[in-house]
N, C-alpha and C. Protein backbone atom coordinates (compact mmCIF):
# COMPACT_ATOMS: atom_id res chain seq x y z
N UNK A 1 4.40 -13.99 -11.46
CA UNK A 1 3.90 -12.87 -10.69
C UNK A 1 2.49 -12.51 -11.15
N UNK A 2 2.41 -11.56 -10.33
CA UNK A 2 0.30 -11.27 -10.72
C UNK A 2 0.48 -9.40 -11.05
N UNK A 3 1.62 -9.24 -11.83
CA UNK A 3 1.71 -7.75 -12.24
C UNK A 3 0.01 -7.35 -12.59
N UNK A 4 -0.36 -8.21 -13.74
CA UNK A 4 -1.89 -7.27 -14.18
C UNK A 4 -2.94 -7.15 -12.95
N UNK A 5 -2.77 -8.14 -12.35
CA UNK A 5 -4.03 -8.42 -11.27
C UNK A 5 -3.94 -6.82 -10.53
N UNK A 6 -2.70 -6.62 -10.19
CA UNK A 6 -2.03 -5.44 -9.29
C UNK A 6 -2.45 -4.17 -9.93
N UNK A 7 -1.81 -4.34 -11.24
CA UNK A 7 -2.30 -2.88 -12.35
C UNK A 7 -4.24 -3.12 -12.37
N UNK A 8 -5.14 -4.30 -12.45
CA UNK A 8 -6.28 -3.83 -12.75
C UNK A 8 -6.70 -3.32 -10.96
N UNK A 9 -6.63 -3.80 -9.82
CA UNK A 9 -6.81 -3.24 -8.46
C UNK A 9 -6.20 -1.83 -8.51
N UNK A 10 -5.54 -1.92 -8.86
CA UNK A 10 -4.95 -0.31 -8.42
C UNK A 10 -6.34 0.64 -9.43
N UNK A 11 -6.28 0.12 -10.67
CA UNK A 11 -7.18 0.70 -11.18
C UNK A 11 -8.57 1.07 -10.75
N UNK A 12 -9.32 0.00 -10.60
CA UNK A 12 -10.34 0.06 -9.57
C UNK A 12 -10.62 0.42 -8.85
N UNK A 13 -9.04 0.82 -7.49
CA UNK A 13 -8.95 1.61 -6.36
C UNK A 13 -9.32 3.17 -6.81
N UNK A 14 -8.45 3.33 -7.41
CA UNK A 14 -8.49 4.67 -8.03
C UNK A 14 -9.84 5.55 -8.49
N UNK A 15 -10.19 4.43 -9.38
CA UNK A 15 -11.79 4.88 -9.35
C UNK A 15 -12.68 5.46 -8.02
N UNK A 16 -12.43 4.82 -6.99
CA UNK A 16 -12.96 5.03 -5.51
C UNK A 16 -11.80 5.98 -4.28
N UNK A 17 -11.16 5.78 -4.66
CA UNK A 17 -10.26 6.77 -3.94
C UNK A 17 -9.07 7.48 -4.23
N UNK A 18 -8.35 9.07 -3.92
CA UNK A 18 -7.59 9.47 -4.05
C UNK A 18 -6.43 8.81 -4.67
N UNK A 19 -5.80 9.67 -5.58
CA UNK A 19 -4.26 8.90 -5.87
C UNK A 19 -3.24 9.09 -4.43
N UNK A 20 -3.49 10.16 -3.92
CA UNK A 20 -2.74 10.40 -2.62
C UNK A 20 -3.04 9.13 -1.12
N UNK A 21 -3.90 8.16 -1.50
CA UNK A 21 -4.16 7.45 -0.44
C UNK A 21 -2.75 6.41 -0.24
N UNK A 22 -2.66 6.40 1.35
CA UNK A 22 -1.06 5.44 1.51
C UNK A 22 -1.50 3.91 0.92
N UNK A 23 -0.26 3.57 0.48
CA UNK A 23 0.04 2.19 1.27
C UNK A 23 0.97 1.66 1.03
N UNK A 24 1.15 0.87 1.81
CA UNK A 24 2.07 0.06 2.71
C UNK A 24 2.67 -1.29 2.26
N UNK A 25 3.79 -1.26 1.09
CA UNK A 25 4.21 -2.71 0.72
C UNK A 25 5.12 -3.53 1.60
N UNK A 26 4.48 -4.46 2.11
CA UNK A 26 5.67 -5.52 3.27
C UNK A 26 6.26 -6.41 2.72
N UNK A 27 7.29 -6.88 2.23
CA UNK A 27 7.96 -7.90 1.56
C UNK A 27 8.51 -8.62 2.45
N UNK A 28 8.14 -9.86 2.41
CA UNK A 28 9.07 -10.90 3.14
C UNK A 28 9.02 -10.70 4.42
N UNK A 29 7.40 -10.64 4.72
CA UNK A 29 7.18 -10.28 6.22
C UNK A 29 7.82 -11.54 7.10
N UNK A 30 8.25 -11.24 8.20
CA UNK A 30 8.49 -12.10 9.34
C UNK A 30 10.34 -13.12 8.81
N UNK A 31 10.33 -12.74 7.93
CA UNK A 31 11.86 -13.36 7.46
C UNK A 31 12.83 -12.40 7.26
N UNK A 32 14.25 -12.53 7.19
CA UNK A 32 15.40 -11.67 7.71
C UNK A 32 15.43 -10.48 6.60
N UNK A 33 14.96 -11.23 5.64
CA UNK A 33 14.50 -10.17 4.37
C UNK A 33 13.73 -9.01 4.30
N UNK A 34 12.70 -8.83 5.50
CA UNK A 34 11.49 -8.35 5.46
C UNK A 34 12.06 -6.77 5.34
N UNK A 35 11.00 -5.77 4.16
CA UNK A 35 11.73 -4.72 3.52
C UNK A 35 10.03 -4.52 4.19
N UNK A 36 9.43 -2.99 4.32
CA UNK A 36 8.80 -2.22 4.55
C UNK A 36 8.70 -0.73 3.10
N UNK A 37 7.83 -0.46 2.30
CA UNK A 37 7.87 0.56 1.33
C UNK A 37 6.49 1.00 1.57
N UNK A 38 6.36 2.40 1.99
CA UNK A 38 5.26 3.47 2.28
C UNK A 38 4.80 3.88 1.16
N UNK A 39 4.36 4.26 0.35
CA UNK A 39 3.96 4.51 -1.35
C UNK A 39 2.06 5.25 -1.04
N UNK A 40 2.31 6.02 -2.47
CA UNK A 40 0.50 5.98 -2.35
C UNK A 40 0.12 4.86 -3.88
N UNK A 41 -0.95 5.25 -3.70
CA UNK A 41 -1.87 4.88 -4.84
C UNK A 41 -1.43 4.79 -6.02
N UNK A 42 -1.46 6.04 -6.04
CA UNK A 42 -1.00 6.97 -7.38
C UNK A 42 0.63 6.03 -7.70
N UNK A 43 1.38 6.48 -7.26
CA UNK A 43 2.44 5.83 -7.18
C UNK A 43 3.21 4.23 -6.91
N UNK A 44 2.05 3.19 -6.70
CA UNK A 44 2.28 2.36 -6.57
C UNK A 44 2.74 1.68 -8.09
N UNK A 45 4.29 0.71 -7.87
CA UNK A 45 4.63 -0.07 -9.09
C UNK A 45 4.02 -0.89 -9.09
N UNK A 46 2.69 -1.43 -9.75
CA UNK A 46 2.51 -3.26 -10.11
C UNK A 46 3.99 -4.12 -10.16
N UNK A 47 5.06 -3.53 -10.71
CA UNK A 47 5.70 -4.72 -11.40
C UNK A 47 7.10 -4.79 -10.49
N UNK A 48 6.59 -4.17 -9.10
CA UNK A 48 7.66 -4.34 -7.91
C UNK A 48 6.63 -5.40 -7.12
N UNK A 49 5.70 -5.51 -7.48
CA UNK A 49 4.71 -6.74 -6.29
C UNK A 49 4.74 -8.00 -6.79
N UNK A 50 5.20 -8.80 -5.78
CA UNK A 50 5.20 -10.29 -6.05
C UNK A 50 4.25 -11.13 -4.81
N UNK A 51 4.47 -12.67 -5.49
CA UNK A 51 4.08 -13.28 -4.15
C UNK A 51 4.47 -13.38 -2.52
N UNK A 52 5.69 -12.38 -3.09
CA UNK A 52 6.03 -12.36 -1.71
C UNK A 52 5.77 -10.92 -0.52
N UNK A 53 4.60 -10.32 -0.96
CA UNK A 53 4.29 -9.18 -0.60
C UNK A 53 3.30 -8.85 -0.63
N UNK A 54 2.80 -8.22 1.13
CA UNK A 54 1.78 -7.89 0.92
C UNK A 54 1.32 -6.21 0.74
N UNK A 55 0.18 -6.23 0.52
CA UNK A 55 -0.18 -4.46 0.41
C UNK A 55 -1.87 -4.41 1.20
N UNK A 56 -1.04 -3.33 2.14
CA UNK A 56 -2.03 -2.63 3.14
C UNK A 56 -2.72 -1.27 2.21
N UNK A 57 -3.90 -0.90 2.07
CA UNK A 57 -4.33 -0.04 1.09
C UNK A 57 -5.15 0.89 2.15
N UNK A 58 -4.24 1.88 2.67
CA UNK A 58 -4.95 2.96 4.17
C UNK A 58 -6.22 3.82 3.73
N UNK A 59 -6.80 4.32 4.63
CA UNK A 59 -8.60 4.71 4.41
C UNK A 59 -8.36 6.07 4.64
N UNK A 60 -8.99 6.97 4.00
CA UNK A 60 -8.46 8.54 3.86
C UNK A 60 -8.00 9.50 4.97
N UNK A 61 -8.49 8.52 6.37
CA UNK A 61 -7.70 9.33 6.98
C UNK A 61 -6.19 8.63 8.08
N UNK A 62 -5.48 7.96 7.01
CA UNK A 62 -4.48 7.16 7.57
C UNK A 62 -3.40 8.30 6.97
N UNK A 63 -2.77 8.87 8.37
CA UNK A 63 -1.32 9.10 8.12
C UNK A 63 -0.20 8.58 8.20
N UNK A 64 0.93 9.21 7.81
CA UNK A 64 2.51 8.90 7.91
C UNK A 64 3.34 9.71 8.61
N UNK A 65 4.11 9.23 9.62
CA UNK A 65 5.18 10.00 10.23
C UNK A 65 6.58 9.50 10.66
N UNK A 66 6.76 10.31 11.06
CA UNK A 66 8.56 9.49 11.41
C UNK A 66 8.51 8.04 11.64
N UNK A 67 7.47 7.62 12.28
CA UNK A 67 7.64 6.51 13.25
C UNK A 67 6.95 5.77 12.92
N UNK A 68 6.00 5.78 11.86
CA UNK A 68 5.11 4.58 11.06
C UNK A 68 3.76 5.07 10.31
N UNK A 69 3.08 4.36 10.00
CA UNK A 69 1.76 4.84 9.53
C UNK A 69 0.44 4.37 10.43
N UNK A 70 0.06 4.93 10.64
CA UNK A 70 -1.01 4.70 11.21
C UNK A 70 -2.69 4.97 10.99
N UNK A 71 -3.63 4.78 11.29
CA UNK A 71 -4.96 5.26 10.91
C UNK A 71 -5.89 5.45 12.58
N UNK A 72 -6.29 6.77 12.48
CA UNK A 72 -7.12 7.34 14.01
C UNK A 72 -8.26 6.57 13.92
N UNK A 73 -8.27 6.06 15.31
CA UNK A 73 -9.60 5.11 15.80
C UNK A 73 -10.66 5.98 15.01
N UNK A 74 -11.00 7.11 15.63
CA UNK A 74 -12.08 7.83 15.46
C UNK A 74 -11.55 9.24 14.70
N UNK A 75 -12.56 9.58 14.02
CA UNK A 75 -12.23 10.40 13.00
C UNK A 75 -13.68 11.47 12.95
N UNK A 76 -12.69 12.50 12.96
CA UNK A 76 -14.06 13.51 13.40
C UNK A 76 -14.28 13.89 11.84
């Protein structure tokens, strides 16, 4: 696995943006497996990410709601 790679990005992120910023771990996209985990920054595990997962890292004004996450075209 690439646990440190994960712990030094997150780090980095952090430096530049909120701990409250989403994102979005997809595991085992497109196979019967495929798990979906909403998380922020702050809260993201390095040592739950593998090769088999990706991470969407949302831009400050990406929300969450019942029905998914999303980010507004335009942002006033």
């Amino acid at each position: 696995s690439r646990t440190e790679q994960i712990a030094v990005a997150q780090r980095v992120l952090l430096e530049h943006r909120k701990p409250d910023t989403v994102v979005v771990v997809g595991r085992d996209v497109g196979r019967a497996e495929e798990s979906l985990t909403v998380t922020t920054l702050a809260e993201l595990d390095p040592a739950t990410i593998d090769m088999k997962c990706l991470l969407i890292v949302g831009a400050e004004s990406t929300r969450v709601g019942p029905h998914g996450v999303w980010t507004p075209r335009f942002v006033e």
